[in-house]
Structure formats: C-alpha cells, structure tokens
Protein backbone atom coordinates (compact mmCIF):
# COMPACT_ATOMS: atom_id res chain seq x y z
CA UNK A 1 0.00 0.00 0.00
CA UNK A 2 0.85 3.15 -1.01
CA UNK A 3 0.13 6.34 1.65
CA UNK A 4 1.70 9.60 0.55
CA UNK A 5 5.46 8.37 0.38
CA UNK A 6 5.35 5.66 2.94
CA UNK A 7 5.17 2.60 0.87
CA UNK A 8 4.47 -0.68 3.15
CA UNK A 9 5.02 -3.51 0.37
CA UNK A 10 8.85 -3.60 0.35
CA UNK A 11 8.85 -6.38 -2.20
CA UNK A 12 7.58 -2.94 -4.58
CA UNK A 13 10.66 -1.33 -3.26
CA UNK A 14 13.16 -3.74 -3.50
CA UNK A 15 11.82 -4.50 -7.15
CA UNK A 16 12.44 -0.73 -7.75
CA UNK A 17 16.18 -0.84 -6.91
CA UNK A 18 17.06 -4.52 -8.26
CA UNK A 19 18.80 -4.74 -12.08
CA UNK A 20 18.62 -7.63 -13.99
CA UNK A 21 20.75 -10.08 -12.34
CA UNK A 22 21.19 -8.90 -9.48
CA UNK A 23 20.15 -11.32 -6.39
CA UNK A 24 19.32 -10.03 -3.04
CA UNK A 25 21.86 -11.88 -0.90
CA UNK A 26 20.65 -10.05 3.02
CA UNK A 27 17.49 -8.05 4.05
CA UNK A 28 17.28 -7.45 7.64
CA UNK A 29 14.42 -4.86 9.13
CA UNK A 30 15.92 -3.12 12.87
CA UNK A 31 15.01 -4.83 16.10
CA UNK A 32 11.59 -4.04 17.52
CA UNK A 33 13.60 -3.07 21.08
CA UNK A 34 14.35 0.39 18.61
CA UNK A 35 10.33 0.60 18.98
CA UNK A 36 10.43 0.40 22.32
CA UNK A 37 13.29 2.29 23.29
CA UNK A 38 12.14 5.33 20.46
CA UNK A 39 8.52 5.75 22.43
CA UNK A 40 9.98 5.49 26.08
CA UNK A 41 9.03 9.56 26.72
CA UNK A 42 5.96 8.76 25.02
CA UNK A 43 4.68 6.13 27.15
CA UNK A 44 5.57 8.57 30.17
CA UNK A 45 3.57 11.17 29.15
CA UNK A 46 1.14 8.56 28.46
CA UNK A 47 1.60 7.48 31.83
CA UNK A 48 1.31 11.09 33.27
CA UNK A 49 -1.68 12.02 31.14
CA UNK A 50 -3.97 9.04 32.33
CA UNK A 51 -2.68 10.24 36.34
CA UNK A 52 -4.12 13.46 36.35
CA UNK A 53 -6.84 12.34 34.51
CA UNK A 54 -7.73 10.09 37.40
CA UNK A 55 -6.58 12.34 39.72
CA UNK A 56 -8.52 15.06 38.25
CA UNK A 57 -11.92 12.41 38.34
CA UNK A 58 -11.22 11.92 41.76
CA UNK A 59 -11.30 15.87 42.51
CA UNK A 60 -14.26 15.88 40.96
CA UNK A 61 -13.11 17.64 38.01
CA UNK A 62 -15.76 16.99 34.76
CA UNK A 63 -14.97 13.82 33.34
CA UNK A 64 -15.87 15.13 29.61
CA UNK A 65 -13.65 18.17 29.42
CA UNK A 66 -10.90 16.26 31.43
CA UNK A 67 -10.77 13.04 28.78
CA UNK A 68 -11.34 15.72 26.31
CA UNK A 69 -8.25 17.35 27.23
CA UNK A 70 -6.08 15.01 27.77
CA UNK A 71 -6.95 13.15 25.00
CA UNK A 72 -6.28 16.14 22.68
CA UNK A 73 -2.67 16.95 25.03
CA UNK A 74 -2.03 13.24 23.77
CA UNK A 75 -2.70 13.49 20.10
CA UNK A 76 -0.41 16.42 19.86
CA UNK A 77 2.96 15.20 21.90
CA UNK A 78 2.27 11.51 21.82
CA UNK A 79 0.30 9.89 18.85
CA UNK A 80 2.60 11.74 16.00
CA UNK A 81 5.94 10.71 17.88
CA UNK A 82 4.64 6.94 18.43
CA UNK A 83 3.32 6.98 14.75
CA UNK A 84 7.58 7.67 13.82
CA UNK A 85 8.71 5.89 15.68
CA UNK A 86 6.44 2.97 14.48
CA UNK A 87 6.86 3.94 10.97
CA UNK A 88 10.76 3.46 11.65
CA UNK A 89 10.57 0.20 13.17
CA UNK A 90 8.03 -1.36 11.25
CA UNK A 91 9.16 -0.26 7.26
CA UNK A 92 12.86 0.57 7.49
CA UNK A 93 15.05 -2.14 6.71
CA UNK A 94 18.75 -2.54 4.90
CA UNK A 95 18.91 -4.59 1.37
CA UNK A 96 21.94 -6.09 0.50
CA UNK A 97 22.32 -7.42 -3.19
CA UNK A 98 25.25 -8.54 -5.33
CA UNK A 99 25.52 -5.58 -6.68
CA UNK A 100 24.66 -2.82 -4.00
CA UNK A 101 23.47 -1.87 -0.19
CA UNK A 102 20.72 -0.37 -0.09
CA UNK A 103 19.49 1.68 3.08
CA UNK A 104 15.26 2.43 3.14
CA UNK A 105 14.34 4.77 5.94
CA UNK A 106 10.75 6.00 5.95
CA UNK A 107 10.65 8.18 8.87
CA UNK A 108 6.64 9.24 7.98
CA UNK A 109 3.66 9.15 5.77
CA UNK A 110 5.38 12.27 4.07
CA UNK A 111 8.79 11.34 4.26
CA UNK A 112 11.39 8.51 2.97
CA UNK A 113 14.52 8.36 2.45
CA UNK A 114 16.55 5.95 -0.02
CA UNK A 115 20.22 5.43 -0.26
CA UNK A 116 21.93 2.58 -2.69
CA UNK A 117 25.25 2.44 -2.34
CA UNK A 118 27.03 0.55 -5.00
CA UNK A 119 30.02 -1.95 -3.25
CA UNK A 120 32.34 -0.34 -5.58
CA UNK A 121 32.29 2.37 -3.22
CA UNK A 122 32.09 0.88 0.31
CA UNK A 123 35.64 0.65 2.21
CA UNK A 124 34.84 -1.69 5.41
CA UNK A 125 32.67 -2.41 7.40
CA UNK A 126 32.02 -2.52 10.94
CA UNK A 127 29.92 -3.59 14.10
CA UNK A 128 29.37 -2.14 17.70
CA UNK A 129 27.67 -3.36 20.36
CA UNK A 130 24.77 -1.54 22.05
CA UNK A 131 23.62 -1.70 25.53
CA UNK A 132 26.44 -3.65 26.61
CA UNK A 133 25.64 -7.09 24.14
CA UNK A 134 22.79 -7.84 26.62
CA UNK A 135 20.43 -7.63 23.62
CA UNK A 136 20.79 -9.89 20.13
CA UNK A 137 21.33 -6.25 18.19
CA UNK A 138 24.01 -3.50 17.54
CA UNK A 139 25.56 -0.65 15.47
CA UNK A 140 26.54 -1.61 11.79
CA UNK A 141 29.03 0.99 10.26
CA UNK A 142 29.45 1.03 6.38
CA UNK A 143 32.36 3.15 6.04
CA UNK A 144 32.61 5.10 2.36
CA UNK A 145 35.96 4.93 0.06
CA UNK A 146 38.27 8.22 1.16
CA UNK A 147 37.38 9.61 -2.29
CA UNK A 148 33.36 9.88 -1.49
CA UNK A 149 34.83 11.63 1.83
CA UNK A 150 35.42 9.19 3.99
CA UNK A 151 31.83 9.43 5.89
CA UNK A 152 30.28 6.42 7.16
CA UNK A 153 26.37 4.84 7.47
CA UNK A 154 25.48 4.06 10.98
CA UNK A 155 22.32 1.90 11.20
CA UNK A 156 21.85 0.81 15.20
CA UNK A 157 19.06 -1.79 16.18
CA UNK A 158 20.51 -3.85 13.75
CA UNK A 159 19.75 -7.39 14.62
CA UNK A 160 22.54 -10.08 14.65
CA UNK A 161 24.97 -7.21 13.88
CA UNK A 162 27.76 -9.20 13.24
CA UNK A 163 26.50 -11.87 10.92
CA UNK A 164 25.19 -9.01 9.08
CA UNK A 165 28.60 -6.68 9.04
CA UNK A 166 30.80 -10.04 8.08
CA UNK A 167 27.78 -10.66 5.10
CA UNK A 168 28.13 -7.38 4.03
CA UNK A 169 31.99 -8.01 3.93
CA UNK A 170 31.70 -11.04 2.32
CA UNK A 171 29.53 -9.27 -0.37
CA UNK A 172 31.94 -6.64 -0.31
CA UNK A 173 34.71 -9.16 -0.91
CA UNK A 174 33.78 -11.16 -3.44
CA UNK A 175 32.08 -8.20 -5.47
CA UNK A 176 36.03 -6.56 -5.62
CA UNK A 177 37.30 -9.80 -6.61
CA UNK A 178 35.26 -10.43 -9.57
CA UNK A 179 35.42 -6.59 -10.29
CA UNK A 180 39.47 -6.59 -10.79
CA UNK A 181 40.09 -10.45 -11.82
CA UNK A 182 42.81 -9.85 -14.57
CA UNK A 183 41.54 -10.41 -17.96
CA UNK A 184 42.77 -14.15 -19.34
CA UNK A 185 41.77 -13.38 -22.98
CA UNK A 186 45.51 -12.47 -23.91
C-alpha cells in the first residue's frame, strides 16, 4: 500500500532498486527493542496524562472536558511521535544485493529516504555493540571509500549485527574480486 510516500510492500521497493541479475543476498528490518526504546518519553507522558486524569476524576473535576483534554494533550505530543517511531521500526530495513546496499528509511507518511550504495564504493565495514551485548542487536558501520569523503552509514538496532557486518563483507569481498580479476583473454 501506497500512503503519501510511505510505501508498506517492500517487495515494490526492493523490485524498484534490483537490475537484472542482481540477487538479493541479506534483508534485515531493525530490532523491535528500537520501537520500544524510540517511544519510552511517550509512554511517560502517556503514563502522566492518564494520572491526572484520574486524579482530576477523583477531585471531581468533569470527566468530559478532562478526557477531552487530555486526550487532545495526547494526540499532539504523543500519537505523532509513536506513529515515527512505528513507521521506523516497522518499514525501514537494509537490502543487500550482489551488486549494492541499499538503506530504506521512511521516517513518515510524508517522508522517505533511499540510499543505494554501489560496493564499488564501500571501504569496510564494521559492528558495535549496544547496551552492553545484553540484547541480540548493535551498530553496523558502512564506512565510504576516502574519495566519497570518507563518511560512514550508521544503522543501530541492527539485529545479529555481526553476521550481518561479516555478510556485508563477504559481499563486499567477493564483489572486488570479480570486479578486478585480470583479464585471461591475452
């Protein structure tokens, strides 16, 4: 389904950004723990709203203009952050191909965000822990060749972030290998 530029069917997407040829070799969507962790001030407000609302029934206050209230105070700081943050977890996921990574990030009905980066141009790879390895996710960093300036691609709530950094290496790997095999016609 397609809603302004969120588009939920990610086969659609990954159709979009696959040449002939070219096999997917990795997909991996972030951990739902970045869910959790993205809507922790939300669920306190959440939390703080529904107090005074009871405490505010108990004082007597008018129940209908104090759910009114607080249900409109929630809509405005809490339902748009928790639909993000949603949005992020649920439909942003990295592709890796033969050919190419390729990074989705739809942050919100109105916004996404696509990055392919061919494996000509990646120059390592590498993986971080987060919150101490306690949890079965971490950081993957796809560092770019000097000559694209050096930056890197930090993706965190990556699940099984080391099978996925070594797969990207191997990709990586095997991609430069075939790419500068000498040529045995002469």
């Amino acid at each position: 389904m397609h809603i302004f530029a969120l588009e939920t069917d990610t086969e659609k997407l990954k159709r979009n950004f696959l040449s002939e040829g070219e096999q997917e070799v990795l997909m991996t969507y972030y951990h739902g723990l970045s869910f959790f962790f993205a809507s922790l001030r939300e669920m306190t407000i959440t939390i703080i709203l529904v107090a005074i609302g009871i405490g505010a029934a108990v004082w007597g206050a008018p129940l209908g203009w104090t759910v009114g209230i607080l249900f409109l105070l929630w809509f405005v700081f809490v339902f748009f952050n928790l639909l993000k943050a949603y949005i992020d977890w649920a439909y942003d996921f990295i592709l890796v191909t033969t050919d190419k990574i390729i990074f989705v990030d739809q942050t919100s009905i109105f916004r996404q965000e696509i990055k392919p980066l061919n494996l000509e141009n990646v120059g390592g790879v590498s993986v971080q822990t987060q919150y101490w390895n306690i949890f079965p996710f971490g950081i993957v960093s796809v560092h770019l060749k000097e000559g694209l300036g050096g930056d890197r691609i930090i993706k965190k709530y990556v699940p099984r972030a080391q099978e996925v950094a070594a797969k990207i290496s191997e990709v990586v790997t095997k991609y430069q290998r075939y790419d500068h095999q000498p040529d045995d016609r002469g």
